[in-house]
N, C-alpha and C. Protein backbone atom coordinates (compact mmCIF):
# COMPACT_ATOMS: atom_id res chain seq x y z
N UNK A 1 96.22 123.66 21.42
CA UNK A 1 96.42 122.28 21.81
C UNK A 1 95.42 121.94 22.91
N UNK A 2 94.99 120.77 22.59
CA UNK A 2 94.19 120.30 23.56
C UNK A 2 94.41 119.66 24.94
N UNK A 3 94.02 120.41 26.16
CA UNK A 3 94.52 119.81 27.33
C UNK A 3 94.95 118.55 27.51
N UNK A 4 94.18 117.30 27.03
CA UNK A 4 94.82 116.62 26.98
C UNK A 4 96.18 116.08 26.56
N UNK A 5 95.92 116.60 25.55
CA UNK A 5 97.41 116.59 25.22
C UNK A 5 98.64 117.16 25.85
N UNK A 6 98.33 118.29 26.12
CA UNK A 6 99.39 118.77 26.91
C UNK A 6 99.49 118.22 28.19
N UNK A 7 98.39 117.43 28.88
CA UNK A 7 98.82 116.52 29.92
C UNK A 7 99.71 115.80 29.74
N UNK A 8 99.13 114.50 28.89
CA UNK A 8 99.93 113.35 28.39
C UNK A 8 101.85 114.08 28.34
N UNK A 9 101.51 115.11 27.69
CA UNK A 9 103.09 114.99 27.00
C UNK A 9 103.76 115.90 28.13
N UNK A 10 103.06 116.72 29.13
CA UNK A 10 103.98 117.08 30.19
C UNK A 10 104.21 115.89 31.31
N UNK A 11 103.09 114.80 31.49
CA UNK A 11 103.48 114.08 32.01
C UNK A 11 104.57 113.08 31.77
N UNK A 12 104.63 112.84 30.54
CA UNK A 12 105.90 112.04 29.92
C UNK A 12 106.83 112.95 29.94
N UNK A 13 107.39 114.08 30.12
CA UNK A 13 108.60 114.49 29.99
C UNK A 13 108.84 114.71 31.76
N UNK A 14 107.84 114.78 32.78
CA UNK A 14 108.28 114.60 33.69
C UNK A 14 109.19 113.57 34.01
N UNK A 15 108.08 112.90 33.95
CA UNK A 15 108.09 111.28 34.21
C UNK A 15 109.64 110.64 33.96
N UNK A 16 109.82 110.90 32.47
CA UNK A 16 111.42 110.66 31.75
C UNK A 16 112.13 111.37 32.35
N UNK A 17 112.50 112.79 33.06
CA UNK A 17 112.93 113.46 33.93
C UNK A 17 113.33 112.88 34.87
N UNK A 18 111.90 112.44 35.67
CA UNK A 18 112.33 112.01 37.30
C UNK A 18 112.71 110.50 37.07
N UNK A 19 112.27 109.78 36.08
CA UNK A 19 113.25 108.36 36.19
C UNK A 19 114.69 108.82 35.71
N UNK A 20 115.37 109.39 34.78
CA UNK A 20 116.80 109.48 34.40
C UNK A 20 117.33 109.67 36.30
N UNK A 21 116.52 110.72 37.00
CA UNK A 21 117.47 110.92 38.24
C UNK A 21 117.49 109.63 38.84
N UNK A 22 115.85 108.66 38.85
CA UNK A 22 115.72 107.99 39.97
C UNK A 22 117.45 106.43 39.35
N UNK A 23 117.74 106.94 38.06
CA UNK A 23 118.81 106.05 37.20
C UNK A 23 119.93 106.65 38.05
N UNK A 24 120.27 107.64 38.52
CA UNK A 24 120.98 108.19 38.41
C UNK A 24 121.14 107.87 40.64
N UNK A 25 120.66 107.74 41.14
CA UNK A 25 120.77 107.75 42.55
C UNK A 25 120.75 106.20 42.96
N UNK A 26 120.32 105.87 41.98
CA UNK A 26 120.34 104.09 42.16
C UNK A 26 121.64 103.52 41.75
N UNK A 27 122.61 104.18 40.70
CA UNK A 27 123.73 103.75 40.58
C UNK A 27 124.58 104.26 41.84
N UNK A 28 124.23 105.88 41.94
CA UNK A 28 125.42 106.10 42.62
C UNK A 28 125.35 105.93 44.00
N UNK A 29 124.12 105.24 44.52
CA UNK A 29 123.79 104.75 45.72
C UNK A 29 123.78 102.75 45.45
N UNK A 30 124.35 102.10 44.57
CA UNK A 30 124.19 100.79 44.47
C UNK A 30 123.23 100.33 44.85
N UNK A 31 121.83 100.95 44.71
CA UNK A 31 120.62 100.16 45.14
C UNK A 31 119.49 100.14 44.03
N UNK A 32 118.47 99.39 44.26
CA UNK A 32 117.38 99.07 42.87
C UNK A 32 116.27 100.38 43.38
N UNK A 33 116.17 101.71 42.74
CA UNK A 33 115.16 102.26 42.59
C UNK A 33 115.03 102.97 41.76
N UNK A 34 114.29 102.24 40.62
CA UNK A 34 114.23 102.46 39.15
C UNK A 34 112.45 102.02 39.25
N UNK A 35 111.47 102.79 39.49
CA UNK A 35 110.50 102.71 39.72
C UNK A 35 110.15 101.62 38.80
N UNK A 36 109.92 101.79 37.49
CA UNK A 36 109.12 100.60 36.55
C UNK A 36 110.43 99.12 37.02
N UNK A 37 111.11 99.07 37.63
CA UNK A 37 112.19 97.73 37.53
C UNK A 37 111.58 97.46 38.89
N UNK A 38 110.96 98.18 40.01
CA UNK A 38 110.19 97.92 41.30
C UNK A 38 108.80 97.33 41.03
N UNK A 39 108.30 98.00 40.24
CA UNK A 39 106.81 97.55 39.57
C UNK A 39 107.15 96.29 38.92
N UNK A 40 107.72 96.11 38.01
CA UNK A 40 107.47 94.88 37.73
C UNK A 40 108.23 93.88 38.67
N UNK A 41 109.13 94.09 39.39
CA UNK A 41 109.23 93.19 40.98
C UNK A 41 108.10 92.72 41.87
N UNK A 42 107.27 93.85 41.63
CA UNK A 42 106.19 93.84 42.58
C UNK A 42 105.24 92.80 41.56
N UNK A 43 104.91 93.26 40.33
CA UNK A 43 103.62 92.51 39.98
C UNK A 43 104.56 90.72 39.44
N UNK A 44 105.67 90.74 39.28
CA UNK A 44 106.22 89.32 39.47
C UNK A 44 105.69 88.50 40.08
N UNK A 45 106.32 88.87 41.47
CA UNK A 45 105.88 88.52 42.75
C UNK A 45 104.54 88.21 42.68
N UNK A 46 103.56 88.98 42.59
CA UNK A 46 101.74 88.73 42.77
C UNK A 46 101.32 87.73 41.93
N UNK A 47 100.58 86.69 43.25
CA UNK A 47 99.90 85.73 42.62
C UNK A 47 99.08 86.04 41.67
N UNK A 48 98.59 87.36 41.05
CA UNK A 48 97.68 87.59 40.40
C UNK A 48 98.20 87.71 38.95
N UNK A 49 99.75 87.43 38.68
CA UNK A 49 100.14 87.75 37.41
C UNK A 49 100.33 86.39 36.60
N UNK A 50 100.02 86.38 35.34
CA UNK A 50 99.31 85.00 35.07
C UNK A 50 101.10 84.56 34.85
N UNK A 51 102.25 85.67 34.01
CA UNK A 51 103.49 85.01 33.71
C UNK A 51 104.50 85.57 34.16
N UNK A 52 105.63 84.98 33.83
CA UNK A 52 106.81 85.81 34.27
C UNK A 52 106.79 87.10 34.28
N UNK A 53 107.22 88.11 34.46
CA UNK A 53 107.44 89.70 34.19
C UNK A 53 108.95 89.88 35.06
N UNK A 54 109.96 90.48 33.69
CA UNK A 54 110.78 90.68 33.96
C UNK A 54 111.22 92.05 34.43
N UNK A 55 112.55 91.94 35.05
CA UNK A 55 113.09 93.57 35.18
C UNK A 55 112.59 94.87 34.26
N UNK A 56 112.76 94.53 32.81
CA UNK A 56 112.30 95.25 31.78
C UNK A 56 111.07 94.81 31.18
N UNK A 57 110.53 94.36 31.33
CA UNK A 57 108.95 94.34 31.17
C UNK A 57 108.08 95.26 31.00
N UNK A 58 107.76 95.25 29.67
CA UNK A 58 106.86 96.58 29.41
C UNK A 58 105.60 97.22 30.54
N UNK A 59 105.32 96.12 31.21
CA UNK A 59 103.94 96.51 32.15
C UNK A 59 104.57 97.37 33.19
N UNK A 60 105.73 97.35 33.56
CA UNK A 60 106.54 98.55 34.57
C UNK A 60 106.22 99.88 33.75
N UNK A 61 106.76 100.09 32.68
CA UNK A 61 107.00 101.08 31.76
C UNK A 61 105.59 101.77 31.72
N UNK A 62 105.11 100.99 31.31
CA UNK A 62 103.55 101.54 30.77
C UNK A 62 102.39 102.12 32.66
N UNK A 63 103.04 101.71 33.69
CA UNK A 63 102.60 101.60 34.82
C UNK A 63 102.76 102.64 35.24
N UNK A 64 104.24 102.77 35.25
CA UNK A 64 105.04 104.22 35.85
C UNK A 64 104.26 105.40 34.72
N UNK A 65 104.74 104.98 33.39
CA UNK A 65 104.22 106.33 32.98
C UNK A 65 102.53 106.92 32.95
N UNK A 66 101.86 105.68 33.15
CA UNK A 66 100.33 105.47 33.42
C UNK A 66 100.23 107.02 34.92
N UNK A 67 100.62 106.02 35.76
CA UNK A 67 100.75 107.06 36.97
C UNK A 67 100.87 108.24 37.10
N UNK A 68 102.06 108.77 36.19
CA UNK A 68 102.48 110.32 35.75
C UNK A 68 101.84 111.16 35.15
N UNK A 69 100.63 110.38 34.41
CA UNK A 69 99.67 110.61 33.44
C UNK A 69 98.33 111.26 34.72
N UNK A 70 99.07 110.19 35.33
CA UNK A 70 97.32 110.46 36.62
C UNK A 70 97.34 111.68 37.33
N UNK A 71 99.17 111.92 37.82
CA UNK A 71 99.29 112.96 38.27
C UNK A 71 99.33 114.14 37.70
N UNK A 72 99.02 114.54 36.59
CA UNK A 72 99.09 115.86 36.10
C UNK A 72 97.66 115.79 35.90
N UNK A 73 97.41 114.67 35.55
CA UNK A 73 95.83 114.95 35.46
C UNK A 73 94.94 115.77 36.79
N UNK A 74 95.69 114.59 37.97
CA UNK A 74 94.93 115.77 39.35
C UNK A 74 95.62 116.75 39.24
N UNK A 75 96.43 117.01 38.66
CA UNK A 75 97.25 118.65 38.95
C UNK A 75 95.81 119.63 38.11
N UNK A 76 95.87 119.04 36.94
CA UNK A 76 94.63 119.59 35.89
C UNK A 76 93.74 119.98 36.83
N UNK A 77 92.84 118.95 37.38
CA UNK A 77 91.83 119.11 37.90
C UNK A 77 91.83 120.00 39.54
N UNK A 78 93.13 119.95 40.38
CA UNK A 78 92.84 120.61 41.55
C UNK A 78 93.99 121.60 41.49
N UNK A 79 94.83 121.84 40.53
CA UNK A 79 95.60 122.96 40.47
C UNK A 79 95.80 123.29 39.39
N UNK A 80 94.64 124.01 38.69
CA UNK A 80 94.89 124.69 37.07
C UNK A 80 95.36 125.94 37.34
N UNK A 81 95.18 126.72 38.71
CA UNK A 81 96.21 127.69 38.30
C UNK A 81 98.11 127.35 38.40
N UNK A 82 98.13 126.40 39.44
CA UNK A 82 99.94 125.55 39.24
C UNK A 82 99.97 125.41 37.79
N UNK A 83 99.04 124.78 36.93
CA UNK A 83 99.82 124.50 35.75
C UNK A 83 99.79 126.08 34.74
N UNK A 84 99.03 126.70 34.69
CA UNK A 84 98.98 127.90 34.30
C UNK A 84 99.90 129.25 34.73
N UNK A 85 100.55 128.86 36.29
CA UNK A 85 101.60 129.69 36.48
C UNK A 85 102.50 129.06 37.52
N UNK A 86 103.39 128.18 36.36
CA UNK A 86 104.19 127.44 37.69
C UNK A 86 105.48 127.71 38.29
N UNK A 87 105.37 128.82 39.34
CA UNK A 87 106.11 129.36 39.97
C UNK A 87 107.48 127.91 40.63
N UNK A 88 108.36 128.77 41.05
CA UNK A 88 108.87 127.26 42.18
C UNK A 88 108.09 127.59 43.37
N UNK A 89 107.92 128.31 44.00
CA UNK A 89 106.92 127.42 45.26
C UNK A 89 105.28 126.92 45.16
N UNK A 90 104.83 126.79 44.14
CA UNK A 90 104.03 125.81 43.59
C UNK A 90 104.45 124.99 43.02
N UNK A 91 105.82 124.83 41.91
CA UNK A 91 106.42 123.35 41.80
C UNK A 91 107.00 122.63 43.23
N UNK A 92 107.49 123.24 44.47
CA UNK A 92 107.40 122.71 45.34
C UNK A 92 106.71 122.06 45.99
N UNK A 93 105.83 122.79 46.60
CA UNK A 93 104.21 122.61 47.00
C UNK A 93 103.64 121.67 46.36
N UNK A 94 103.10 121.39 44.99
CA UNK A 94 102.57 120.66 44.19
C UNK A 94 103.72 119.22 44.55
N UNK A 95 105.20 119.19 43.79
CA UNK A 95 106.09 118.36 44.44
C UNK A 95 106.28 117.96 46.03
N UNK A 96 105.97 118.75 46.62
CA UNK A 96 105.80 117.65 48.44
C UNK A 96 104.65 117.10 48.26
N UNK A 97 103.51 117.63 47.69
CA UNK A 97 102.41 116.45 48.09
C UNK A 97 102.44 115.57 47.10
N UNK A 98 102.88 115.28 46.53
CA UNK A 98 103.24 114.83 45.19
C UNK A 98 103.73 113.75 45.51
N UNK A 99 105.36 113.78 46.06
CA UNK A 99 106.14 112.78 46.57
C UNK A 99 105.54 112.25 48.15
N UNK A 100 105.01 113.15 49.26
CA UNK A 100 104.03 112.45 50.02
C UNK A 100 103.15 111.38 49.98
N UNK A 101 102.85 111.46 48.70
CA UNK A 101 101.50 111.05 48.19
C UNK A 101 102.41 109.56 47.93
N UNK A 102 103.25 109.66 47.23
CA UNK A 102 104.22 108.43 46.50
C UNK A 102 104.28 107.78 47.19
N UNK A 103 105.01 108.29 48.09
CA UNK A 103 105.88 107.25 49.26
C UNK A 103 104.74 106.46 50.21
N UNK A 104 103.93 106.95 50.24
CA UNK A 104 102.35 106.70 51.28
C UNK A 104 102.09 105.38 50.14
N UNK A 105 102.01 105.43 48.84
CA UNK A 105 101.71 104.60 47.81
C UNK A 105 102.63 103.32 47.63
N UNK A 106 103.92 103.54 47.67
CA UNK A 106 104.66 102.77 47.37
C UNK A 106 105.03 101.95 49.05
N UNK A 107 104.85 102.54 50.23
CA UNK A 107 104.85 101.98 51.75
C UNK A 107 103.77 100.60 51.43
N UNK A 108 102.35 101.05 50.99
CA UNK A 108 101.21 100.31 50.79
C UNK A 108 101.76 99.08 49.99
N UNK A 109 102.38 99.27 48.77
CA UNK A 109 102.67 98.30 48.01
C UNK A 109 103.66 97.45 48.34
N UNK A 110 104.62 97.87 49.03
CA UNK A 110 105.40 96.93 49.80
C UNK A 110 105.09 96.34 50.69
N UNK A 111 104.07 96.90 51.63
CA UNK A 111 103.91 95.86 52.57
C UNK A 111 102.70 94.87 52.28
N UNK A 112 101.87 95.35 51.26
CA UNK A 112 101.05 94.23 51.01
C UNK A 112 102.05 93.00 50.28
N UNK A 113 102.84 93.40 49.71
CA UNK A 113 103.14 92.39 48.92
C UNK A 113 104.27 91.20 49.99
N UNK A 114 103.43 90.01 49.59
CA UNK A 114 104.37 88.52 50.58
C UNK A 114 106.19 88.86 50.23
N UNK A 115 106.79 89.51 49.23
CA UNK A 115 108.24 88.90 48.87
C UNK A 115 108.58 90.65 47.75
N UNK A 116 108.41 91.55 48.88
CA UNK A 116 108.18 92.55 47.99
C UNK A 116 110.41 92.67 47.73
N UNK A 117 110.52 94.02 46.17
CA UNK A 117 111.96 93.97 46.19
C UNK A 117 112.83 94.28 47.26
N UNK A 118 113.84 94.20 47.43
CA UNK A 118 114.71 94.32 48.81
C UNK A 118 115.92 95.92 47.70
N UNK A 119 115.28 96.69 48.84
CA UNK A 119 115.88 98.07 48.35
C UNK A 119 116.79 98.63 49.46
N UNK A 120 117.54 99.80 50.10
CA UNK A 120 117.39 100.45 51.19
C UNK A 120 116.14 101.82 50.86
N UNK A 121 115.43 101.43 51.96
CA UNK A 121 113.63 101.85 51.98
C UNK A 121 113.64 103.09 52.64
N UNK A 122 114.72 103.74 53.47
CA UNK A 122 114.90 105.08 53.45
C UNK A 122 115.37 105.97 52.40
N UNK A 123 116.12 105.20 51.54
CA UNK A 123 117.06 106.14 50.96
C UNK A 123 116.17 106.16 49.48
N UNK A 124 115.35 104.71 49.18
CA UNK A 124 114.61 104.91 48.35
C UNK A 124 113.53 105.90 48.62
N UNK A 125 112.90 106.58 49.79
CA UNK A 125 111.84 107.29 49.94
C UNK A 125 112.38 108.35 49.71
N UNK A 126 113.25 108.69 50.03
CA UNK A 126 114.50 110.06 49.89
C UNK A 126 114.35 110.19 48.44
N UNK A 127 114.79 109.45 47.79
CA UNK A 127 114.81 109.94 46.35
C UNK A 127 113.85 110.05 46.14
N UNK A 128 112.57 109.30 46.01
CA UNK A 128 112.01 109.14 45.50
C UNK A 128 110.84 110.57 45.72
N UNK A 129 110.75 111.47 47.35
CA UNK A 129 110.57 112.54 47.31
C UNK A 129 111.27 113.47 46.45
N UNK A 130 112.25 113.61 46.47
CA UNK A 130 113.10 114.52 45.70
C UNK A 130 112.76 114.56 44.01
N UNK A 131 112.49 113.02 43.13
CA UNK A 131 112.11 112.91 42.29
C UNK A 131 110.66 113.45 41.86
N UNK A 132 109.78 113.40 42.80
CA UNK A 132 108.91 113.79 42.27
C UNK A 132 108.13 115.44 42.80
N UNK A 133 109.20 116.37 43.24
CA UNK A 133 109.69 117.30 42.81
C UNK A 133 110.19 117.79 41.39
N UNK A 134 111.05 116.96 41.61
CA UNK A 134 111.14 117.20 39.67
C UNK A 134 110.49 117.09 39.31
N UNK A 135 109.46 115.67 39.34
CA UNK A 135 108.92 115.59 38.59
C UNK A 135 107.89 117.11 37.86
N UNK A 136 107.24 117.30 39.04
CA UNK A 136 106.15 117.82 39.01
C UNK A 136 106.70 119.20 38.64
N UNK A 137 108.31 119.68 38.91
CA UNK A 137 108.44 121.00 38.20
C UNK A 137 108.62 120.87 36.66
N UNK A 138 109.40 119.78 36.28
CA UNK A 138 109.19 119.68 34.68
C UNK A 138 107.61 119.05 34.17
N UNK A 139 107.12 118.72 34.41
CA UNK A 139 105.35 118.85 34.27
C UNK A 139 104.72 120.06 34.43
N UNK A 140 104.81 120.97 35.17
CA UNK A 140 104.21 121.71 35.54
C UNK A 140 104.68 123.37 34.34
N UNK A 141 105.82 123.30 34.57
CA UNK A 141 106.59 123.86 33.08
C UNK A 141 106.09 123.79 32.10
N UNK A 142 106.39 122.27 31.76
CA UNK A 142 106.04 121.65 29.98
C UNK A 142 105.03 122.19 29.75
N UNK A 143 103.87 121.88 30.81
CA UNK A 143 102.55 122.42 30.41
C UNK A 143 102.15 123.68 30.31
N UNK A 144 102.59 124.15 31.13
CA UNK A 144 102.62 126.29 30.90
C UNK A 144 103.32 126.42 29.32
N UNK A 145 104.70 125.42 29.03
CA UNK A 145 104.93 125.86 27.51
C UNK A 145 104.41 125.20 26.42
N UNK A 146 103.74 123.97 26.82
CA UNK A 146 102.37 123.71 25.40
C UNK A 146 101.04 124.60 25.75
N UNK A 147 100.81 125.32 26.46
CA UNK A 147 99.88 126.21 27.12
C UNK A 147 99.99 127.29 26.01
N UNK A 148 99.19 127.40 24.79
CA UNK A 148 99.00 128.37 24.28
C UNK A 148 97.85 129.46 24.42
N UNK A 149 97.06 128.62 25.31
CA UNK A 149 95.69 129.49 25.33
C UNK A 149 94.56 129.82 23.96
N UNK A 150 95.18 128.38 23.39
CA UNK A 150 93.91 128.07 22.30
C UNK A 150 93.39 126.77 22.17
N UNK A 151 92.47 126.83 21.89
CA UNK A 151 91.55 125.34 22.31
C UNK A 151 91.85 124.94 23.43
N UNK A 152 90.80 125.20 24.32
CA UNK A 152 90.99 124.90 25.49
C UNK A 152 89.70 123.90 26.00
N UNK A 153 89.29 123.70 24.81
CA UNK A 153 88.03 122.65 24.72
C UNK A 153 88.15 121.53 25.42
């Protein structure tokens, strides 16, 4: 299988991973952090979006999982031995800078934005570290098990 591929599809099973939890802390915390339902809050909001975009709006969907795509990709590129032997303290490791990286991302996007969503913004960073931990251990997995060590073209 071709690396790419095994990107793409470890990044989507992360990805589906760490949103079911981020479903899962947003109910049982009564607050909105359902990453693609934030994204398209956010690009709502921006004068730059020509129409409506709703809660479920495919451009969240395709955004979030866009992203997940990006991150295994730098995993590819600056940690091929993490994906080749992904211990837990390299799914850790890889997951703190991971979710570091997020929260630094998603701080930016809120405060640029004039009317950004109204969340609790600790508890969303909280998860949202924790999530992408997961994330990055079920990515980092998937890919060691589509990792056959043929075509590596």
């Amino acid at each position: 299988m071709k690396p790419l591929t095994k990107i793409i599809l470890a990044a989507v099973a992360g990805t589906s991973v760490m949103t079911l939890y981020s479903y899962y802390r947003a109910k049982k915390e009564k607050q909105q952090y359902i990453e693609p339902v934030l994204l398209n809050r956010l690009m709502d909001k921006s004068p730059y979006t020509p129409s409506k975009i709703n809660d479920n709006h495919a451009a969240g969907w395709v955004a979030h999982y866009g992203v997940g795509i990006t991150f295994v990709t730098a995993y590819y590129f600056l940690y091929r031995k993490s994906l080749h032997v992904p211990g837990p303290i390299r799914a850790l490791l890889v997951g703190t800078a991971s979710g570091a990286l997020a929260i630094a991302v998603w701080k930016l996007m809120f405060t640029s934005s004039d009317n950004p969503p109204q969340n609790n913004r600790y508890g969303y960073f909280r998860q949202l570290f924790i999530a992408h931990i997961i994330f990055s251990s079920v990515a980092l997995v998937g890919y060691k098990l589509l990792d056959t060590n043929t075509d590596e073209n």
